[in-house]
Protein backbone atom coordinates (compact mmCIF):
# COMPACT_ATOMS: atom_id res chain seq x y z
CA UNK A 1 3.55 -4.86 -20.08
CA UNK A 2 2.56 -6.03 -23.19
CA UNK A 3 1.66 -10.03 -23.77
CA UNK A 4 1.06 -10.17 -27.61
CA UNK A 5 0.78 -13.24 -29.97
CA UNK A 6 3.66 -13.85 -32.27
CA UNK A 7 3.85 -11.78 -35.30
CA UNK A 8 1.21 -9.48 -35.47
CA UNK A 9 2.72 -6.32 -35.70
CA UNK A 10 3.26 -4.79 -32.47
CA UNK A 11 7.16 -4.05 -32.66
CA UNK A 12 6.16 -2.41 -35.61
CA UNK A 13 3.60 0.22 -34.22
CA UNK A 14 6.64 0.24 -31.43
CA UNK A 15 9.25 1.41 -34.13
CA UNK A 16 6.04 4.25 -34.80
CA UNK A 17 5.53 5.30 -31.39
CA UNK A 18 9.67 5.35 -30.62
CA UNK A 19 10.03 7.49 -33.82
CA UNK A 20 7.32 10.14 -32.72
CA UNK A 21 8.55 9.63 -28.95
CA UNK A 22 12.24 10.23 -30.25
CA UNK A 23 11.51 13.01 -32.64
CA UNK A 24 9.73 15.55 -30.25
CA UNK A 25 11.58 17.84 -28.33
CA UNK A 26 8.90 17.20 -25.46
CA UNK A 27 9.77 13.48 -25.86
CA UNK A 28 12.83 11.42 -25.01
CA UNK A 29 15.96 9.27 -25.96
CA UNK A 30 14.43 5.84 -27.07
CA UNK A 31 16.58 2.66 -25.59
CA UNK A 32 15.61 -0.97 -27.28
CA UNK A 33 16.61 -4.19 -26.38
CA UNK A 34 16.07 -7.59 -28.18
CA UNK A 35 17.17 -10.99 -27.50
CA UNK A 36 19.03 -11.73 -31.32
CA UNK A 37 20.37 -9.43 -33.63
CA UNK A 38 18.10 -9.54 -36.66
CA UNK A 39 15.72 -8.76 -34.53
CA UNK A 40 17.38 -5.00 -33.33
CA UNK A 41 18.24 -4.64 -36.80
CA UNK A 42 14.77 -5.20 -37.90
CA UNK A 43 13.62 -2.54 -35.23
CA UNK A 44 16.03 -0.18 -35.83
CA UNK A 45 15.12 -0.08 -39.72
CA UNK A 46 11.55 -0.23 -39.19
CA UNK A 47 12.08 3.42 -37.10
CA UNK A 48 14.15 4.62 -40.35
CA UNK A 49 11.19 3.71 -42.35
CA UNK A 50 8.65 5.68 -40.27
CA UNK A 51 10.98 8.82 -39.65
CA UNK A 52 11.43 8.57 -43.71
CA UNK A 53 7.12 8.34 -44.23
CA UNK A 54 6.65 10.95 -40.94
CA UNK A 55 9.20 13.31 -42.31
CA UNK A 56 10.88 13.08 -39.29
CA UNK A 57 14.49 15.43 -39.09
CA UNK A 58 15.90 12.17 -38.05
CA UNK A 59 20.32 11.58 -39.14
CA UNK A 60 21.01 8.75 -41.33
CA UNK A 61 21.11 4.85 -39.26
CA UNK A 62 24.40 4.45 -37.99
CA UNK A 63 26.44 2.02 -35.84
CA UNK A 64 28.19 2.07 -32.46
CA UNK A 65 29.66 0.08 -29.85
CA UNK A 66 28.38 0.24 -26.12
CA UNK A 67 30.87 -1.35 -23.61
CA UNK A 68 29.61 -3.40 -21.01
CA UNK A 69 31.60 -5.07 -18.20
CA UNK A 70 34.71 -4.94 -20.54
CA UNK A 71 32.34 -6.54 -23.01
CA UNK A 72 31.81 -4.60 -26.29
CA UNK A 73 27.96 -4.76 -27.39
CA UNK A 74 26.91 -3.93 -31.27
CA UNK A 75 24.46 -0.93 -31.05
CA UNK A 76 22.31 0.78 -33.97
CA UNK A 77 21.62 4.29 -33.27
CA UNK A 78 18.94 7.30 -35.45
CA UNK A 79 19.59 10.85 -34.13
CA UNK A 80 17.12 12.98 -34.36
CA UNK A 81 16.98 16.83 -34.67
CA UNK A 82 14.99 16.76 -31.49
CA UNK A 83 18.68 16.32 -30.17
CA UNK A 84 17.00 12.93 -29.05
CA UNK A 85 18.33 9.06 -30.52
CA UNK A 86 17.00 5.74 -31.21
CA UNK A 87 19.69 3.09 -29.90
CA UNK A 88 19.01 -0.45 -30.39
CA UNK A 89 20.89 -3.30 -29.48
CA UNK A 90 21.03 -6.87 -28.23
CA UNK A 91 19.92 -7.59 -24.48
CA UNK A 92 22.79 -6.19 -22.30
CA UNK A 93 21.45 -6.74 -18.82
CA UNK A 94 22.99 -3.63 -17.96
CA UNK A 95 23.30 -1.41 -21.14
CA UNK A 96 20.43 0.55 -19.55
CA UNK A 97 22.05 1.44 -16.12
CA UNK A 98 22.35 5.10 -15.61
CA UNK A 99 20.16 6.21 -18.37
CA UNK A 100 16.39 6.73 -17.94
CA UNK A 101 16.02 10.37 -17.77
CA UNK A 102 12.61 12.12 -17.48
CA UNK A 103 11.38 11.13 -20.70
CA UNK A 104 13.12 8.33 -21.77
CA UNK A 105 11.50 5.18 -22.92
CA UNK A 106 12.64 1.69 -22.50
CA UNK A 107 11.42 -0.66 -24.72
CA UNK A 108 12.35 -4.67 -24.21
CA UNK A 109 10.62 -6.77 -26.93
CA UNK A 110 9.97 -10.28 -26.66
CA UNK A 111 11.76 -10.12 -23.25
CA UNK A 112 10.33 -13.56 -22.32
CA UNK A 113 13.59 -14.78 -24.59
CA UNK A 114 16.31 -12.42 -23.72
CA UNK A 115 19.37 -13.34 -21.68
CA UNK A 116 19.34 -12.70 -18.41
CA UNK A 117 15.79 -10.91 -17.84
CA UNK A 118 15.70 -10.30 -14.16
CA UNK A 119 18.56 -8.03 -15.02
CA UNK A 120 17.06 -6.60 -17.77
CA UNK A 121 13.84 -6.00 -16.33
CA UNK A 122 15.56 -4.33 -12.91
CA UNK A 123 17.53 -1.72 -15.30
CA UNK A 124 14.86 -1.39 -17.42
CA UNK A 125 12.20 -0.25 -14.57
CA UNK A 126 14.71 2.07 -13.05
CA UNK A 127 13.75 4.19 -15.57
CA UNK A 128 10.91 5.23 -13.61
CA UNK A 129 12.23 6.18 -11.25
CA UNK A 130 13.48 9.93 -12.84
CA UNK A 131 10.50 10.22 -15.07
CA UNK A 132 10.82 7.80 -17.35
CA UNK A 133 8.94 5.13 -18.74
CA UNK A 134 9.34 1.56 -19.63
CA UNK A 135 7.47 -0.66 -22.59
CA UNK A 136 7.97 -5.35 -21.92
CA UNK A 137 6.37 -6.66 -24.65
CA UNK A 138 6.31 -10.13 -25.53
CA UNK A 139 4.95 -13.51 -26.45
CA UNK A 140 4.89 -16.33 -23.37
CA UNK A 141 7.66 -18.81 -23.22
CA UNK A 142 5.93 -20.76 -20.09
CA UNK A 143 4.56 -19.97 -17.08
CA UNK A 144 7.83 -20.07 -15.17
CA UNK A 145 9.75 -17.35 -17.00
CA UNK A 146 10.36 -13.84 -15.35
CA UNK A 147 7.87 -12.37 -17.85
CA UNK A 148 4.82 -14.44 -16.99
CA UNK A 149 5.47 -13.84 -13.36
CA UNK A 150 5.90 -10.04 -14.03
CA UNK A 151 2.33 -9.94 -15.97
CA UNK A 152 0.81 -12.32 -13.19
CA UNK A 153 2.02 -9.22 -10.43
CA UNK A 154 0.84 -6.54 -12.58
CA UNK A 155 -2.49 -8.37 -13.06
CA UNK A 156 -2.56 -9.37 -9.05
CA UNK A 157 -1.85 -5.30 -8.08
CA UNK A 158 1.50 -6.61 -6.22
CA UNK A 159 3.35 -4.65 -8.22
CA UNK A 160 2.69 -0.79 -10.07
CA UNK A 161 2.21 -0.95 -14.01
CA UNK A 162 -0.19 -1.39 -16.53
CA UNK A 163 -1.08 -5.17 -18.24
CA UNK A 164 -2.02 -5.42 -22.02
CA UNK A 165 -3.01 -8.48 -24.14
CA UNK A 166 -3.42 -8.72 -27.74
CA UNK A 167 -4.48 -12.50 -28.53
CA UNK A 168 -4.48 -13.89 -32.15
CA UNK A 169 -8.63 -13.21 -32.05
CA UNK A 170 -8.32 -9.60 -31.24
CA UNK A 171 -5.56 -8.77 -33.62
CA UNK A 172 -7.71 -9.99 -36.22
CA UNK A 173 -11.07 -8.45 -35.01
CA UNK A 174 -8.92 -5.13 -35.48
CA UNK A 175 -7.82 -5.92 -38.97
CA UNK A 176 -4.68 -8.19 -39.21
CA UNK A 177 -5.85 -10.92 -41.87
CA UNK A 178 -7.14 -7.57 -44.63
CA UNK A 179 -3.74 -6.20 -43.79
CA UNK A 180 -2.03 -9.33 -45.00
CA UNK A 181 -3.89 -9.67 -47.76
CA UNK A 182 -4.10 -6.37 -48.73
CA UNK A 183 -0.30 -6.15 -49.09
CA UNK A 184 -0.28 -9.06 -51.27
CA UNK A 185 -2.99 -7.64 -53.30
CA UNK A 186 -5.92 -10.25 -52.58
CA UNK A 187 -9.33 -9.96 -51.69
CA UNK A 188 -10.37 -10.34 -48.08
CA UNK A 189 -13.57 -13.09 -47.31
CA UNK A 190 -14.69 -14.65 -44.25
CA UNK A 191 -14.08 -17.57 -45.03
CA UNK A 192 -10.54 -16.77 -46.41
CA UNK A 193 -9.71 -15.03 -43.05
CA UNK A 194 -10.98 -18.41 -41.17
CA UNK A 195 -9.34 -20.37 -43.62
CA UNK A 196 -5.72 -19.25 -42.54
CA UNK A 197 -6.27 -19.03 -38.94
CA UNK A 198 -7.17 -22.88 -38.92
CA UNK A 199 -3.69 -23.57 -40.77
CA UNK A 200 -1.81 -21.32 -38.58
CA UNK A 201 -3.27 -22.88 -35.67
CA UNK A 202 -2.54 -26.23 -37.27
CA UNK A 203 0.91 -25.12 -37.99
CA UNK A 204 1.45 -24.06 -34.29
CA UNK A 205 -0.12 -27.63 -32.90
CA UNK A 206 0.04 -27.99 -29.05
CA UNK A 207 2.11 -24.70 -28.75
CA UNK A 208 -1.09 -22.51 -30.01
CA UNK A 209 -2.20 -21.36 -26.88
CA UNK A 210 1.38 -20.35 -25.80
CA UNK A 211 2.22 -18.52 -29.33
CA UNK A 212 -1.28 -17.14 -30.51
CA UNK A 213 -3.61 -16.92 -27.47
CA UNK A 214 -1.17 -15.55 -24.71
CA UNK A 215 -1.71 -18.23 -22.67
CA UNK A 216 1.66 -19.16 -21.02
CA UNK A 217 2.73 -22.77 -21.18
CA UNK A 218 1.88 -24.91 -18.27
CA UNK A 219 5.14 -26.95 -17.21
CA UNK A 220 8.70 -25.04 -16.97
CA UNK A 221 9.30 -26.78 -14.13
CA UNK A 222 6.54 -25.60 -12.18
CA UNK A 223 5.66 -28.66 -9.46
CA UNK A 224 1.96 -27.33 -9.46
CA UNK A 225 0.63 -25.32 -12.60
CA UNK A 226 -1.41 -22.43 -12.32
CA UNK A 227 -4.19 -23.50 -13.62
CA UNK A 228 -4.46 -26.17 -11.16
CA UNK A 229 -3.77 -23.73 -8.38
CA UNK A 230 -6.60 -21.23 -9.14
CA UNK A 231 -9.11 -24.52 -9.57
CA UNK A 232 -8.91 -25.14 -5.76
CA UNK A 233 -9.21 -22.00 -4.59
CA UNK A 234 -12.45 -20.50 -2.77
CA UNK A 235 -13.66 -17.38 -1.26
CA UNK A 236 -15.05 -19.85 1.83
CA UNK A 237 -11.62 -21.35 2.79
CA UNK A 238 -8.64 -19.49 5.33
CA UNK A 239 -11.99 -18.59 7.52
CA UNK A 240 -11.21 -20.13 11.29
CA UNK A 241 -14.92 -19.43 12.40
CA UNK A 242 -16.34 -22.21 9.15
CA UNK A 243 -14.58 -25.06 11.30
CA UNK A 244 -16.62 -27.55 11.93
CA UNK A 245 -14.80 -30.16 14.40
CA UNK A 246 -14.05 -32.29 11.56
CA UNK A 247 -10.62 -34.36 11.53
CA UNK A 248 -8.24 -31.81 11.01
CA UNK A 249 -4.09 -31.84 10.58
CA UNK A 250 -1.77 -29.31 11.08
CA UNK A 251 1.75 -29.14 9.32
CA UNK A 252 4.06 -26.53 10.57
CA UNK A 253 7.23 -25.30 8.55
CA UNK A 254 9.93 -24.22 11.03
CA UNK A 255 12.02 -20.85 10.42
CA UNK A 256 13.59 -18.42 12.61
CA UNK A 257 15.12 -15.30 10.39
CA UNK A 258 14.99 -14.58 6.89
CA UNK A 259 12.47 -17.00 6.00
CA UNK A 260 8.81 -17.04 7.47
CA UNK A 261 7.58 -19.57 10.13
CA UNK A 262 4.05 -20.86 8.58
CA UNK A 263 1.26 -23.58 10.33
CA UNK A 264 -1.32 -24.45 8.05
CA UNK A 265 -4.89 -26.46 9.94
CA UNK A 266 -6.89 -28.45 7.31
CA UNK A 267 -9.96 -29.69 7.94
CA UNK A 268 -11.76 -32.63 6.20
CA UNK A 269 -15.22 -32.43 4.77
CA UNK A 270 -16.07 -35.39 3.34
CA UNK A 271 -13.29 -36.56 0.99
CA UNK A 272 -12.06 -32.16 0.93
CA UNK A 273 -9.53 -30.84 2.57
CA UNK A 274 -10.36 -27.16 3.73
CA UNK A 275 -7.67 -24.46 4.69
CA UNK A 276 -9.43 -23.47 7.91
CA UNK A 277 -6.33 -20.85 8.53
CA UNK A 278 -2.76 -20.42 7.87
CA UNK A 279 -0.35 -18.75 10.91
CA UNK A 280 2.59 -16.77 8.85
CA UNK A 281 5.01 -14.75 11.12
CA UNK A 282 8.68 -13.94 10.58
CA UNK A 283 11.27 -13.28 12.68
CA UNK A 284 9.51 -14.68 16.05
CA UNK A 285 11.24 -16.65 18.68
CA UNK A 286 10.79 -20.65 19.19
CA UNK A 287 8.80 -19.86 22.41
CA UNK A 288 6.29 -17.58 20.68
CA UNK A 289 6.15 -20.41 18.00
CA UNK A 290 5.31 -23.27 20.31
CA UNK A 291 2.77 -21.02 21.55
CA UNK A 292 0.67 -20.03 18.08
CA UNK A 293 1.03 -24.38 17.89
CA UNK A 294 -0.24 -25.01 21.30
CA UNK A 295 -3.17 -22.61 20.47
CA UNK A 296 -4.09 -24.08 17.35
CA UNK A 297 -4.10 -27.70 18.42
CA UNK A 298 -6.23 -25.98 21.75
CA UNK A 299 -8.72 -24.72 19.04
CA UNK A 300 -8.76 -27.34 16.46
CA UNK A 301 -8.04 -30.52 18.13
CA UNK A 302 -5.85 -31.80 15.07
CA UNK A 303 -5.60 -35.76 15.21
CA UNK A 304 -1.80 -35.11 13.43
CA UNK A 305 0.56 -32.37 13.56
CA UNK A 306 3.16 -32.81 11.21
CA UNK A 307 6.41 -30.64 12.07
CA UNK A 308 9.44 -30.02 9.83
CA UNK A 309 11.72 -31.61 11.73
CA UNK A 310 15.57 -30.75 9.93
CA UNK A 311 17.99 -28.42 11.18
CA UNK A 312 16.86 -26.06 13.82
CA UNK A 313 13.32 -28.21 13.64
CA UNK A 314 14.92 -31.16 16.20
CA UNK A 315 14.57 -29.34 19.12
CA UNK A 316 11.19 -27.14 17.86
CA UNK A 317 9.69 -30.97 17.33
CA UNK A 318 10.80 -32.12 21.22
CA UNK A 319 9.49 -29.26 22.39
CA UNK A 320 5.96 -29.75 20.78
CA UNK A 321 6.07 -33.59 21.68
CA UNK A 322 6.92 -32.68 25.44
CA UNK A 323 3.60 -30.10 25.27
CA UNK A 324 0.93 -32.24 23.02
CA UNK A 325 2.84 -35.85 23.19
CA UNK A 326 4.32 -37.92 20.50
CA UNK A 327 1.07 -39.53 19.52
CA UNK A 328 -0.11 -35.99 17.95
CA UNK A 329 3.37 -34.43 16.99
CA UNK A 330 5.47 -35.98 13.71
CA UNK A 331 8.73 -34.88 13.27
CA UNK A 332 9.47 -34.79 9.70
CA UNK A 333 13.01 -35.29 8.01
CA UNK A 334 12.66 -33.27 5.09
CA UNK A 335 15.55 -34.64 2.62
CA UNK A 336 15.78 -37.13 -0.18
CA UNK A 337 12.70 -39.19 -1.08
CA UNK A 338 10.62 -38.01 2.13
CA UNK A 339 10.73 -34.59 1.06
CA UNK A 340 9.31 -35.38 -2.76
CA UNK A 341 6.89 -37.05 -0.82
CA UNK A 342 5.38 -34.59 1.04
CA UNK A 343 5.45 -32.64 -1.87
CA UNK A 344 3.94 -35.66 -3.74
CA UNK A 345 1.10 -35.54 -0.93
CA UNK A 346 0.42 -32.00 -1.68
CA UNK A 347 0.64 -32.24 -5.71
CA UNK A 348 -2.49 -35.17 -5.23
CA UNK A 349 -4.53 -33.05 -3.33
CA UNK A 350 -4.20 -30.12 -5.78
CA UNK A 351 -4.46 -32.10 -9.01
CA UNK A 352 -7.77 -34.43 -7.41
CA UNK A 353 -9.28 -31.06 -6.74
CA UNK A 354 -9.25 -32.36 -2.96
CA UNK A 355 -8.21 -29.50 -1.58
CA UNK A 356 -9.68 -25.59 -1.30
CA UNK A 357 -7.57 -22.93 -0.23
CA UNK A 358 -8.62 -19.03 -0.12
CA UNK A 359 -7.94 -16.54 -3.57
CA UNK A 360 -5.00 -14.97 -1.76
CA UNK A 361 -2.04 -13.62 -3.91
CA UNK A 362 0.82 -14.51 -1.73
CA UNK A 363 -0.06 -17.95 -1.42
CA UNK A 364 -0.46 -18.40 -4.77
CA UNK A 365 2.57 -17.39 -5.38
CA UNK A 366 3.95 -19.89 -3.10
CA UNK A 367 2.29 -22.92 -4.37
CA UNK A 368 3.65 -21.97 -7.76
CA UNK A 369 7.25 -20.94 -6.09
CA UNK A 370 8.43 -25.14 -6.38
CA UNK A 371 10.28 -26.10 -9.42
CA UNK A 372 11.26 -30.15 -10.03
CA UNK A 373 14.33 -30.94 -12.10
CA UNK A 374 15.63 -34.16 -13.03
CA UNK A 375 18.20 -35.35 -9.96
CA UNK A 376 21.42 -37.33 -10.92
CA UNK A 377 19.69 -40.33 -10.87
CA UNK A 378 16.61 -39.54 -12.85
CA UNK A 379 14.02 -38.93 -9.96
CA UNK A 380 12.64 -35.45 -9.90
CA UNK A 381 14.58 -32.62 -7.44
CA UNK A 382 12.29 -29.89 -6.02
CA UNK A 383 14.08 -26.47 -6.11
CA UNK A 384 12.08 -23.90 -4.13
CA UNK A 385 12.39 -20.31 -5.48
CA UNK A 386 11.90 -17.61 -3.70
CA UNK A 387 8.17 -16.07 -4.47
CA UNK A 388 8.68 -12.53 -3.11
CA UNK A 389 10.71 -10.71 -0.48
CA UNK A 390 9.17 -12.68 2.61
CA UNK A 391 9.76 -16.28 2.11
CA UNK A 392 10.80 -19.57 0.47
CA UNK A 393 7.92 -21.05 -0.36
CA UNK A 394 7.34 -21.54 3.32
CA UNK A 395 3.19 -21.64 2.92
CA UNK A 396 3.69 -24.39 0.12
CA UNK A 397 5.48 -26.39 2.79
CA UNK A 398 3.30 -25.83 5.50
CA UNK A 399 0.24 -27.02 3.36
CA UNK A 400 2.13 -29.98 1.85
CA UNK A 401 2.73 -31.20 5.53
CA UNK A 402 -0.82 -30.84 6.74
CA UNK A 403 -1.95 -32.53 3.41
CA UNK A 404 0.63 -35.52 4.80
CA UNK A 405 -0.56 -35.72 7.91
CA UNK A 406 -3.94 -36.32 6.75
CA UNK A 407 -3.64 -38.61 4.32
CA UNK A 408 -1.11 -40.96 6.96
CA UNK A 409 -2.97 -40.09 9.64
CA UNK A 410 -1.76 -41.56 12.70
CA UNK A 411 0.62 -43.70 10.70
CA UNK A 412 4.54 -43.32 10.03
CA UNK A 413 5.37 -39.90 9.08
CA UNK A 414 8.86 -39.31 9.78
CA UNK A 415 9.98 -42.43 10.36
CA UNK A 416 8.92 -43.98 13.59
CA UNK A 417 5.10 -45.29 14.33
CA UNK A 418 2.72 -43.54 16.09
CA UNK A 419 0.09 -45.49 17.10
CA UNK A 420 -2.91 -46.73 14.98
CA UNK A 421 -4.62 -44.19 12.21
CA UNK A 422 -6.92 -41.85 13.30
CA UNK A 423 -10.42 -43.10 12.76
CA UNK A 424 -11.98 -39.68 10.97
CA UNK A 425 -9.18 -39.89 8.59
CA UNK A 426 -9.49 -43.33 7.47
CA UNK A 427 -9.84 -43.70 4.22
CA UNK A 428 -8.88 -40.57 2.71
CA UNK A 429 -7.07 -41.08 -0.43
């Protein structure tokens, strides 16, 4: 994985390393993909220029047509004496299906902006699996897209590869700006170096972080950014043993199969909410669940425990109210408005730094997994994706419930009263 800043030259040292790649016998067929034509045509000819400057045995540039699902796809191809090729073409999510044979290379450039990139990326790291190896370079286009969440995994250890980054700064540390000016046959300077990194920067505006710094945009969607995430997180929080019999809350988000079953107990400390520990299972029955929530309001003594209360959740929320009584168990209807609320409830506590949470990757992940989109009327629908193989953004729901209950208290969660607020949590907010 590659994240680069925008036009500094990297799929040009590509085109070098595909030619040499291409053009050994110990190497390996070469298979690009791009998101626009130009661009695969610029690629393509930028590997005829260094087979022509390496003396490379390499055939003359040539065009062919791949098929793909009926669909025909425009392809440049360079044979090379090796008996190995070059073949470029537009992103084809699955033009690289059964190829990828100990050797080959897969290169997708500037894969943030091709069509379909899960696809893409899932052909394209199959080639691993026979030997082969696989090149994603590109600049950021927001921290939602496929390719910032591929770095982010690569970066976190969740998944195998290796993570480069080549910002505007170091490009020119290693030479960029005499490069440029030495092809247009100018002296280099300092000062003319600084000069036209201010006016590129100027030229980029609010978008210079995204296109020269490899910092993915903040936004795409993305209910909380990251950013905002990693602020509130600390090494001290998710420890049961730091509770301190403050007020604490509990919200609960109720699954039974595919997705995970997830209680999160907050604690307040001072005007800070603390993540004292979060219960994740999968799979478990309802009687094991109202269990692990009978022994964490045991434990913590939570003045509110706020239950998601819709579908299978209406008889998971009588139950709990028949063990701990309706004064400490809210049912919660999670649709329309009452659902962006919670969320709402969560987003504050994030964004006012008022809440702390532990450094852990999966619930990151989580956090980030909630998308908002404008709804028919206007108002903002959450979407949750699904942040892994294990869940639907169960933890952020969880969290966003406890972070409800504590800022209601003992008032109207779900609907109905519940008896006046709790006195330790009066005030908060």
């Amino acid at each position: 994985m590659i994240e680069k800043a925008r036009r500094i030259g990297i799929s040009w040292a590509e085109a070098y390393d595909a030619v040499m790649h291409a053009g050994s016998k110990r190497g390996g067929n070469v298979y690009y993909q791009a998101y626009n034509l130009e661009m695969t045509r610029g690629f393509i000819e930028d590997c005829a220029g260094w087979a022509e400057r390496l003396q490379s045995r390499a055939g003359a540039l040539g065009e062919t047509l791949i098929v793909e699902d009926g669909r025909a796809v425009r392809a440049f191809r360079i044979a090379f004496g090796s008996g190995n090729e070059i073949l470029a073409m537009t992103s084809a999510p699955r033009a690289f299906r059964s190829k990828g044979r100990p050797g080959d290379l897969a290169i997708v450039d500037e894969a943030a902006f091709v069509d379909d990139l899960g696809e893409v990326l899932k052909a394209a790291l199959a080639f691993r699996v026979w030997g082969g190896r696989a090149h994603v370079i590109s600049t950021h286009n927001g921290e939602a897209n496929p390719f910032a969440a591929l770095c982010r995994e690569i970066d976190e250890g969740a998944r195998p590869g290796s993570l480069h980054r080549t910002t505007l700064k170091e490009a020119l540390a290693q030479g960029l700006f005499r490069r440029i000016v030495e092809g247009q046959g100018r002296p280099w300077s300092a000062a003319a170096e600084a000069e036209w990194e201010g006016a590129l920067r100027a030229e980029y505006g609010s978008h210079s972080g995204e296109e020269l710094d490899c910092i993915p945009a903040a936004g795409g969607g993305a209910w909380l950014a990251w950013d905002a995430i990693r602020a509130c997180e600390d090494p001290s929080a998710g420890d049961p043993a730091a509770f301190a019999g403050g007020g604490a809350t509990v919200g609960v988000d109720v699954a039974r199969r595919r997705d995970l079953w997830v209680a999160a107990v907050l604690e307040q400390v001072g005007d800070v909410l603390w993540l004292r520990e979060l219960a994740v299972r999968q799979g478990i029955p309802f009687s094991q669940q109202r269990a692990i929530v009978s022994d964490l309001a045991a434990r913590y003594r939570p003045v509110r425990i706020a239950v998601d209360q819709t579908g299978m959740g209406e008889a998971v929320v009588e139950q709990l109210q028949e063990d701990l009584g309706r004064t400490v168990v809210e049912g919660v209807l999670m649709s329309g408005p009452r659902r962006l609320d919670v969320a709402t409830a969560l987003r504050e506590a994030v964004e006012d730094r008022r809440l702390r949470v532990p450094p852990d990757a999966e619930l990151r992940r989580d956090l980030h997994a909630i998308r908002a989109e404008a709804g028919p009327t206007g108002a903002p629908r959450l979407l949750a994706e699904r942040s892994g193989t294990d869940g639907h953004a169960d933890r952020f729901w969880a969290l966003a419930l406890a972070c409800t209950a504590a800022r209601e208290g003992s008032a109207t969660i779900g609907g109905a009263s519940a008896g006046p607020r709790a006195a330790g949590l009066a005030g908060f907010y």
